[in-house]
Protein backbone atom coordinates (compact mmCIF):
# COMPACT_ATOMS: atom_id res chain seq x y z
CA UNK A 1 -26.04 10.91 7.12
CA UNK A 2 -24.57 13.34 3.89
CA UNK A 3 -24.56 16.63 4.93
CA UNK A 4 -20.86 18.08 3.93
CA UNK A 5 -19.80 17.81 0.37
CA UNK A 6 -15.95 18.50 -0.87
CA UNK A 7 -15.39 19.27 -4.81
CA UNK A 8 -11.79 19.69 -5.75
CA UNK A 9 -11.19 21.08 -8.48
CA UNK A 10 -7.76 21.78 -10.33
CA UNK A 11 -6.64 23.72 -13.28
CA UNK A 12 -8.04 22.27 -16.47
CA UNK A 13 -11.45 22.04 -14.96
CA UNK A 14 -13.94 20.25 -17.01
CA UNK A 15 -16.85 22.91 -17.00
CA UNK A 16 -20.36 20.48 -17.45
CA UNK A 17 -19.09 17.79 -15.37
CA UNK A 18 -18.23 20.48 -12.57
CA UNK A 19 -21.93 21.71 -13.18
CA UNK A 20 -23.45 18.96 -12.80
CA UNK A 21 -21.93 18.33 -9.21
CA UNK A 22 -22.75 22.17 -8.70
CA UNK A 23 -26.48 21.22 -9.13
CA UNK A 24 -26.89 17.86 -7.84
CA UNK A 25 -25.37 18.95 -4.57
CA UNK A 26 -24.84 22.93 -4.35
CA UNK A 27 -29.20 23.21 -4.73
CA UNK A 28 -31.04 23.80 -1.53
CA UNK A 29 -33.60 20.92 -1.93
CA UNK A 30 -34.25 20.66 1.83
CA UNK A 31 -37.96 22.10 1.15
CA UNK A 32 -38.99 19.36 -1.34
CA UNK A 33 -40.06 17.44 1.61
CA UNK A 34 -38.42 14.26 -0.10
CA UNK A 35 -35.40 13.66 2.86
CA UNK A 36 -32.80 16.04 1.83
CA UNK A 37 -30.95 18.40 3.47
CA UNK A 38 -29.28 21.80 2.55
CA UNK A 39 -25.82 20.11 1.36
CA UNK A 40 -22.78 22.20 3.47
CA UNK A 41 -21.52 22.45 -0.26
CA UNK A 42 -18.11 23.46 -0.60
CA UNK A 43 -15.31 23.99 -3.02
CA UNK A 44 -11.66 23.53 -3.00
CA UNK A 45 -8.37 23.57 -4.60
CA UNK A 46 -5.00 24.07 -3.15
CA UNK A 47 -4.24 27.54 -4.45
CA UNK A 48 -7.49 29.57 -3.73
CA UNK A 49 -8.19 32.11 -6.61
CA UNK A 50 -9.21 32.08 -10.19
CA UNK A 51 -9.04 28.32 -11.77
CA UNK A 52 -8.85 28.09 -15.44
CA UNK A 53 -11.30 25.61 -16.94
CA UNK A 54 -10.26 23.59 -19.93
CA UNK A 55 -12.47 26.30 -22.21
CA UNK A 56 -11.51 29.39 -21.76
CA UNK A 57 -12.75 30.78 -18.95
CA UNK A 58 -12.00 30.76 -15.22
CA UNK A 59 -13.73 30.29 -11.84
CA UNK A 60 -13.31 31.91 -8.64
CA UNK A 61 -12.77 29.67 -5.90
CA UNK A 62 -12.14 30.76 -2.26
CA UNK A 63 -11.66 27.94 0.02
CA UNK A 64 -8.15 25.47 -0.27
CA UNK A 65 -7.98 21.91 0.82
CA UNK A 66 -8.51 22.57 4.35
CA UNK A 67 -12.06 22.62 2.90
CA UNK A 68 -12.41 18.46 2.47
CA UNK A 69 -10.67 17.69 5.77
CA UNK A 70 -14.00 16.97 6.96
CA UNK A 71 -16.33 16.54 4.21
CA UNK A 72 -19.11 13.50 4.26
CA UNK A 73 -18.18 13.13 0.82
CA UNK A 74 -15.01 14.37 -1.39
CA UNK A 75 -15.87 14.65 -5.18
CA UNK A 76 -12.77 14.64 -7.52
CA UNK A 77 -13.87 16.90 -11.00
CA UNK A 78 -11.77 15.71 -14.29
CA UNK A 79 -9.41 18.25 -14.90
CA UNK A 80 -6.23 18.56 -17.12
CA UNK A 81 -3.95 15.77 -16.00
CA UNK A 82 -0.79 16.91 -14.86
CA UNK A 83 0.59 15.03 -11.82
CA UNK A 84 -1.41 16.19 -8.60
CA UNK A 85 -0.40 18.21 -6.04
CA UNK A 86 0.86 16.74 -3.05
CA UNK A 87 -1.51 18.23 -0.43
CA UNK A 88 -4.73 16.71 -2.67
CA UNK A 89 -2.97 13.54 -2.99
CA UNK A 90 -3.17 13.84 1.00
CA UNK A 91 -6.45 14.72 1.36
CA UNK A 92 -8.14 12.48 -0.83
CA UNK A 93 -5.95 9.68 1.23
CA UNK A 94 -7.46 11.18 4.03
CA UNK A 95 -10.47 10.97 3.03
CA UNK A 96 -10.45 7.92 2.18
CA UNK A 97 -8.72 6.60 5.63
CA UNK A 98 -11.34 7.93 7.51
CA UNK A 99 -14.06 6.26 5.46
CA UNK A 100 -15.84 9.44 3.52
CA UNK A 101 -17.86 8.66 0.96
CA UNK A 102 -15.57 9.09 -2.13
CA UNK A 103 -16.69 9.84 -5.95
CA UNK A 104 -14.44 10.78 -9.67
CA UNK A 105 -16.30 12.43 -12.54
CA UNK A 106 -14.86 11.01 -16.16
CA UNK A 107 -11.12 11.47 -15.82
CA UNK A 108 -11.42 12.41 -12.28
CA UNK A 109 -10.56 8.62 -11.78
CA UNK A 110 -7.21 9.27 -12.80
CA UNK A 111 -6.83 11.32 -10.00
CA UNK A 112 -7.77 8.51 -7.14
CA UNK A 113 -5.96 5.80 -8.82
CA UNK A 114 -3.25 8.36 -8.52
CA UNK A 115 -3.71 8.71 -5.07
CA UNK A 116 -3.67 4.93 -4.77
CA UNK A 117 -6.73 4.42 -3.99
CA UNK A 118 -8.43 2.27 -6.70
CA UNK A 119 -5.75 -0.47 -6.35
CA UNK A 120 -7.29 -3.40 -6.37
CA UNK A 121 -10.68 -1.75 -7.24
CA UNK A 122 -12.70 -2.28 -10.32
CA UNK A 123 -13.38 1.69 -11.53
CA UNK A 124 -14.21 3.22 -14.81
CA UNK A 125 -13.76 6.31 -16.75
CA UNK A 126 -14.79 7.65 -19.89
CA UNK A 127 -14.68 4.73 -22.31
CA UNK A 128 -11.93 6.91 -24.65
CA UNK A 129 -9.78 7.03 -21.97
CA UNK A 130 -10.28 3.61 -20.58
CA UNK A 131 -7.21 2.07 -22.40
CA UNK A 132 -4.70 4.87 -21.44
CA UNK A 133 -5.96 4.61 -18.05
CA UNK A 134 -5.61 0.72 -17.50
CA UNK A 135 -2.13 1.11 -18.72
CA UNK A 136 -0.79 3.61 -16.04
CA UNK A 137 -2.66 2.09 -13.49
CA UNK A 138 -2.77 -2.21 -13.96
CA UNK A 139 -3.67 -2.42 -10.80
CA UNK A 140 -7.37 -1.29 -11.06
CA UNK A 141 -9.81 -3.61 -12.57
CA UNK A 142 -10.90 -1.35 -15.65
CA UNK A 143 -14.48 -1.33 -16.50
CA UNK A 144 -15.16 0.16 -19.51
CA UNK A 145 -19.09 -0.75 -20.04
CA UNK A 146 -20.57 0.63 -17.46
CA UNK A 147 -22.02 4.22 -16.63
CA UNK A 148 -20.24 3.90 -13.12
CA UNK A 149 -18.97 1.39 -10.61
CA UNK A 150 -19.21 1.69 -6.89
CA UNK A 151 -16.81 -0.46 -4.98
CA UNK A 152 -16.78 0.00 -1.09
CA UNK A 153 -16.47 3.47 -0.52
CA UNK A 154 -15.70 4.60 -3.45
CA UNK A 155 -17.75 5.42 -7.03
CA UNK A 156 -16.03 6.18 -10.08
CA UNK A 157 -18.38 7.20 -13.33
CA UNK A 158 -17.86 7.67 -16.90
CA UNK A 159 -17.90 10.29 -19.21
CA UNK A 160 -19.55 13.70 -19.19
CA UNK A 161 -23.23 12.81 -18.52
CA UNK A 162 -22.40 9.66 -16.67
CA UNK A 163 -21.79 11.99 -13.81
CA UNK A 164 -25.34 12.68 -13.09
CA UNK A 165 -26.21 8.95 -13.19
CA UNK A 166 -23.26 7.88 -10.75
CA UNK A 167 -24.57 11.41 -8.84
CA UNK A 168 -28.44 10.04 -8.61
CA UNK A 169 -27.05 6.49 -7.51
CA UNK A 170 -25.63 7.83 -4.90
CA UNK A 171 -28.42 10.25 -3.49
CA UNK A 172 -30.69 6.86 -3.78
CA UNK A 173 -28.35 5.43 -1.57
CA UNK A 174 -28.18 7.87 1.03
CA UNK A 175 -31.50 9.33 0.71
CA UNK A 176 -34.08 7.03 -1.47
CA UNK A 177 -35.94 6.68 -4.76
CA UNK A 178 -38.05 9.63 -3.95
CA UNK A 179 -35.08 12.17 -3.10
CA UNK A 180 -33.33 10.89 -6.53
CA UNK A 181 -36.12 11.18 -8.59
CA UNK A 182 -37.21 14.32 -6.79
CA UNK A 183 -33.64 16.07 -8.37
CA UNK A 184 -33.89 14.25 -11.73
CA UNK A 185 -37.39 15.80 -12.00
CA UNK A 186 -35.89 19.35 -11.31
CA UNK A 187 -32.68 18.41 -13.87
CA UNK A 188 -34.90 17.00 -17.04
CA UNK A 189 -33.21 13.91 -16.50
CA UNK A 190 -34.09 9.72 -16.28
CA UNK A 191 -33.48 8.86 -12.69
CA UNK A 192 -31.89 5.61 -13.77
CA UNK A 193 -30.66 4.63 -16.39
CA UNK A 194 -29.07 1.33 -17.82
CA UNK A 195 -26.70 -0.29 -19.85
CA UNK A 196 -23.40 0.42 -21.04
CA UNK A 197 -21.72 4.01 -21.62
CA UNK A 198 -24.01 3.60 -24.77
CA UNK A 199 -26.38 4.67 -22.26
CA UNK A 200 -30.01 3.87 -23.36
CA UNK A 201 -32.43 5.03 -21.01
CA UNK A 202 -35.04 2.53 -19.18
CA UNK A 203 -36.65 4.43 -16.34
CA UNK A 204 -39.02 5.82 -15.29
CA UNK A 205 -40.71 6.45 -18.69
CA UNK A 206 -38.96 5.85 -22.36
CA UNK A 207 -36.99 8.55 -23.64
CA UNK A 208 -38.85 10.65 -25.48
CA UNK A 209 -37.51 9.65 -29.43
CA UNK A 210 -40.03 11.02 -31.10
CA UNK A 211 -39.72 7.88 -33.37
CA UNK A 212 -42.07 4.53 -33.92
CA UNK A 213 -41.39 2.77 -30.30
CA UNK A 214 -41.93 5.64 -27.76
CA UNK A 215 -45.97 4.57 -27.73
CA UNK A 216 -45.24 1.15 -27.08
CA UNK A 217 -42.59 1.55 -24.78
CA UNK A 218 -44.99 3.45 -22.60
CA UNK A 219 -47.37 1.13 -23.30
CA UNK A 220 -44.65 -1.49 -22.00
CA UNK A 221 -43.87 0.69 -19.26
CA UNK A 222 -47.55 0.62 -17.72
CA UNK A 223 -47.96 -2.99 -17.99
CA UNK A 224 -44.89 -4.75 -16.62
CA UNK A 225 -48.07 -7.59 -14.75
CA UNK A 226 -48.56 -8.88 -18.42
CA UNK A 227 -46.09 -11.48 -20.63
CA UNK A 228 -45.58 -10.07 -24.31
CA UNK A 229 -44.52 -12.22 -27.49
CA UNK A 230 -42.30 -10.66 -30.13
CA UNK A 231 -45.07 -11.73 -32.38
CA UNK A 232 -47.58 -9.34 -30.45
CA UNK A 233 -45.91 -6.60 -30.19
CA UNK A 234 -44.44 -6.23 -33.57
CA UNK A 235 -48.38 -6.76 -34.53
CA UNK A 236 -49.08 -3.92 -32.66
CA UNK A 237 -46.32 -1.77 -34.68
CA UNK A 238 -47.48 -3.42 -37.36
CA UNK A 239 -44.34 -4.98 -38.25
CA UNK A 240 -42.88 -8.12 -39.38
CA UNK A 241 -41.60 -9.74 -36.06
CA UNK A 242 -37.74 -9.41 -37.75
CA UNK A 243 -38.20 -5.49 -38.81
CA UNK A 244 -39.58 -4.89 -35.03
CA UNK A 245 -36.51 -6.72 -33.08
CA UNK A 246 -34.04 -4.58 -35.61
CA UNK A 247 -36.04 -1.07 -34.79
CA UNK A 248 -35.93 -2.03 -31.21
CA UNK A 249 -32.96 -2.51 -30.56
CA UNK A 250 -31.91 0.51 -32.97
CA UNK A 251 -34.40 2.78 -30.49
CA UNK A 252 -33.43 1.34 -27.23
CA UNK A 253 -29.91 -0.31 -27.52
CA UNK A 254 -31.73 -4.11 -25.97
CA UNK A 255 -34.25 -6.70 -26.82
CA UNK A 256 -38.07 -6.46 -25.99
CA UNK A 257 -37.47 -9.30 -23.46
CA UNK A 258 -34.11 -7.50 -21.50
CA UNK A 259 -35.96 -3.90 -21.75
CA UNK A 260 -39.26 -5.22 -19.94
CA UNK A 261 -36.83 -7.31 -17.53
CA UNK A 262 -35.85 -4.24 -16.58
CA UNK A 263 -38.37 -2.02 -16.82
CA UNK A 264 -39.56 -5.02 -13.38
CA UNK A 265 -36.23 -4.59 -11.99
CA UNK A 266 -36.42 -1.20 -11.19
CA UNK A 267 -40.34 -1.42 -10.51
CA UNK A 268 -39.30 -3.79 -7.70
CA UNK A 269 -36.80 -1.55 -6.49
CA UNK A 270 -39.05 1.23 -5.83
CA UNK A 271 -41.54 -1.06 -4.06
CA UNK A 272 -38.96 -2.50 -1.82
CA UNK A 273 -38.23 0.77 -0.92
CA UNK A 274 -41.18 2.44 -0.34
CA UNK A 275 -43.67 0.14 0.45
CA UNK A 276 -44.77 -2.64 3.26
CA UNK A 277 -45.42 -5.50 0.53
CA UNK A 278 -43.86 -9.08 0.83
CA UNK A 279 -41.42 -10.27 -1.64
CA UNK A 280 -44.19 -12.23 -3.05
CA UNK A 281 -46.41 -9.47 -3.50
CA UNK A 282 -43.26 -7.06 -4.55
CA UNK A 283 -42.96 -10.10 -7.52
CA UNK A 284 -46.75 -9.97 -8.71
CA UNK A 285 -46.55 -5.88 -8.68
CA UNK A 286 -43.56 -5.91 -10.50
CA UNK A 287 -44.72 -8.51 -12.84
CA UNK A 288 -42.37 -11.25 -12.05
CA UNK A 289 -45.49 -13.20 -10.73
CA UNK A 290 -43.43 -15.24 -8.37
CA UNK A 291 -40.99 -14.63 -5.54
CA UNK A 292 -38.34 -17.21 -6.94
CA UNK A 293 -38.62 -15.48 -10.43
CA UNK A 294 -37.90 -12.21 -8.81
CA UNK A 295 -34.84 -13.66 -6.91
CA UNK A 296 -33.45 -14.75 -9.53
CA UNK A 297 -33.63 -11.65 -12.14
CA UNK A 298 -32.52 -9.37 -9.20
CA UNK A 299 -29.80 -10.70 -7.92
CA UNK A 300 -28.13 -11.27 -11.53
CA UNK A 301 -29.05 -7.68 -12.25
CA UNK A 302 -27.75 -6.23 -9.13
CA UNK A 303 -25.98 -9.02 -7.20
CA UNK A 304 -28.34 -9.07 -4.06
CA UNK A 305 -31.18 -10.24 -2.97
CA UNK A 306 -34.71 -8.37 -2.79
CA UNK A 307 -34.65 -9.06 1.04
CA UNK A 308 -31.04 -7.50 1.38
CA UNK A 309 -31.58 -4.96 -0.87
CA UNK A 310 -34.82 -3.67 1.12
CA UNK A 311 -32.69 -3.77 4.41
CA UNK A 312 -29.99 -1.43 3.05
CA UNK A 313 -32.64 1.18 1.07
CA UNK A 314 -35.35 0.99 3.37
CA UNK A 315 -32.74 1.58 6.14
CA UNK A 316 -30.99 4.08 4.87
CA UNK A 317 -34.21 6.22 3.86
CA UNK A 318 -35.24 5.56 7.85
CA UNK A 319 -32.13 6.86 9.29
CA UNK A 320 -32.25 9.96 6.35
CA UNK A 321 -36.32 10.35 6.97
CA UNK A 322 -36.63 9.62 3.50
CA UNK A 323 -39.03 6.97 3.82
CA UNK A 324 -42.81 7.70 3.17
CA UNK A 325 -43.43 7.85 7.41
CA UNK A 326 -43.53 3.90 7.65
CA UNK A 327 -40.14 2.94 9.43
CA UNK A 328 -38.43 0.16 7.36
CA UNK A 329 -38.76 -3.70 8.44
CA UNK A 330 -36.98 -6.84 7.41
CA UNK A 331 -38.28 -8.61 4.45
């Protein structure tokens, strides 16, 4: 179980990134009643004192690196890069040697793949970096699309407000859908979102635009059972069916048909982890209407099957008591 959490931090300090690790894991949540505990939250560097952020101000920090030697998980914030000191190049081996959850913030993956440990990983970083950062290091399979990649241990995220998504993943892994939407709730933020770093939002409910789609993508959103024509729904906008594919994809970044796929995705996600339901009962609730269906559009969206994917979630919420009382089962 996450319980101890290590953020080093180094001169240049990216100030919202660091915040956003400050609030995801520094916030005593424990009292939600949602599965998770009072984080041993801790922060590091290797000369304890004032750090300079990269805007003008600094931040006290008190403990050095001794501070990660036995953290659950070891956070690397972006900072200025300048070629890392040797004892965090050490401890972030360490780290990763004895099998701690590991995770990089924007450029922060500079600072792993510096450490040698994204060799031979896929990673990512913020997509204006991405080129610069596939050139030093050829050896990591560069991602640029994506809001954050987990391979094995390790999760490396984009840019800025990527953090929080790559953050979120991984309190849904530890801890459930209920512990990750319970700290999106308290941060104003999706608890999933999808695409590329263009980052359109998809979940729970459409962002809030203020333009033409936001009623029907609500509408959308509570009826995922039903099948939808481009021809209906751009008669319910009132639309020609060409005008309605152009302003949806303008408003959401994907087609009607990819949006409502998954829109079912992440509907069956939630149900595997929370509920008893079969697969083929998971597939009419999410709207796939049949098991094989389902199958199919989950594992090419997430590259495992619904049966798998319950065993890890379902399991981890068990061991985490993050599950809503019923202990998880095999699908």
């Amino acid at each position: 179980m996450l319980k101890s959490v290590a953020v080093i931090v180094l001169p240049g300090l990216s100030p919202f990134e660091f915040g956003i690790l400050c609030d995801v894991f520094g916030e005593d949540r424990s009292g939600l009643d949602v599965g998770l505990p009072k984080f041993d939250f801790r922060i590091c560097t290797p000369e304890p004192g004032l750090v300079p952020t990269g805007k003008g101000f600094s931040i006290q920090v008190d403990k050095d690196m001794t501070a990660a030697a036995d953290a659950d998980l070891v956070i690397m914030a972006p900072h200025r890069r300048t070629p890392l000191p040797a004892v965090v190049i050490e401890q972030l081996q360490a780290a990763a040697a004895r099998g701690a959850s590991m995770l990089s913030v924007c450029t922060g993956s500079f600072s792993l793949a510096e450490a040698g440990l994204l060799d031979g990983r896929c990673a990512t970083t913020h997509w204006m970096h991405s080129p610069e950062f596939a050139a030093a290091y050829p050896k990591v399979r560069v991602d640029e699309n994506v809001l954050y990649v987990e391979d094995g241990n390790i999760i490396t995220s984009a840019g800025s407000a990527a953090g929080i998504d790559a953050c979120l993943h991984l309190i849904r892994r530890e801890f459930g859908a209920k512990a990750a939407n319970a700290i999106a709730r308290g941060m104003v933020v999706p608890p999933h979102r999808d695409g590329g770093q263009a980052q359109y939002i998809d979940r729970p409910v459409p962002a809030h635009t203020g333009d033409t789609m936001e009623e029907l993508l609500v509408w959308l959103a509570a009826n995922l059972d039903k099948e939808f024509s481009v021809t209906e729904l751009a008669g319910r906008m009132h639309m020609s069916d060409r005008t309605f594919a152009r302003r949806f994809r303008a408003e959401t970044g994907t087609t009607p048909a990819a949006w409502v796929n998954g829109q079912r995705i992440l509907r069956a996600q939630t149900l595997l982890e929370e509920t008893q339901l079969s697969i083929d009962e998971v597939a009419r609730e999410a709207g796939f209407g049949q098991a094989v269906l389902l199958r199919h559009h989950f594992h090419r969206a997430l590259g495992t099957s619904p049966a798998a994917y319950r065993r890890t979630f379902r399991g981890t919420a068990a061991r985490t008591g993050a599950a809503t009382g019923v202990a998880a089962q095999p699908a």
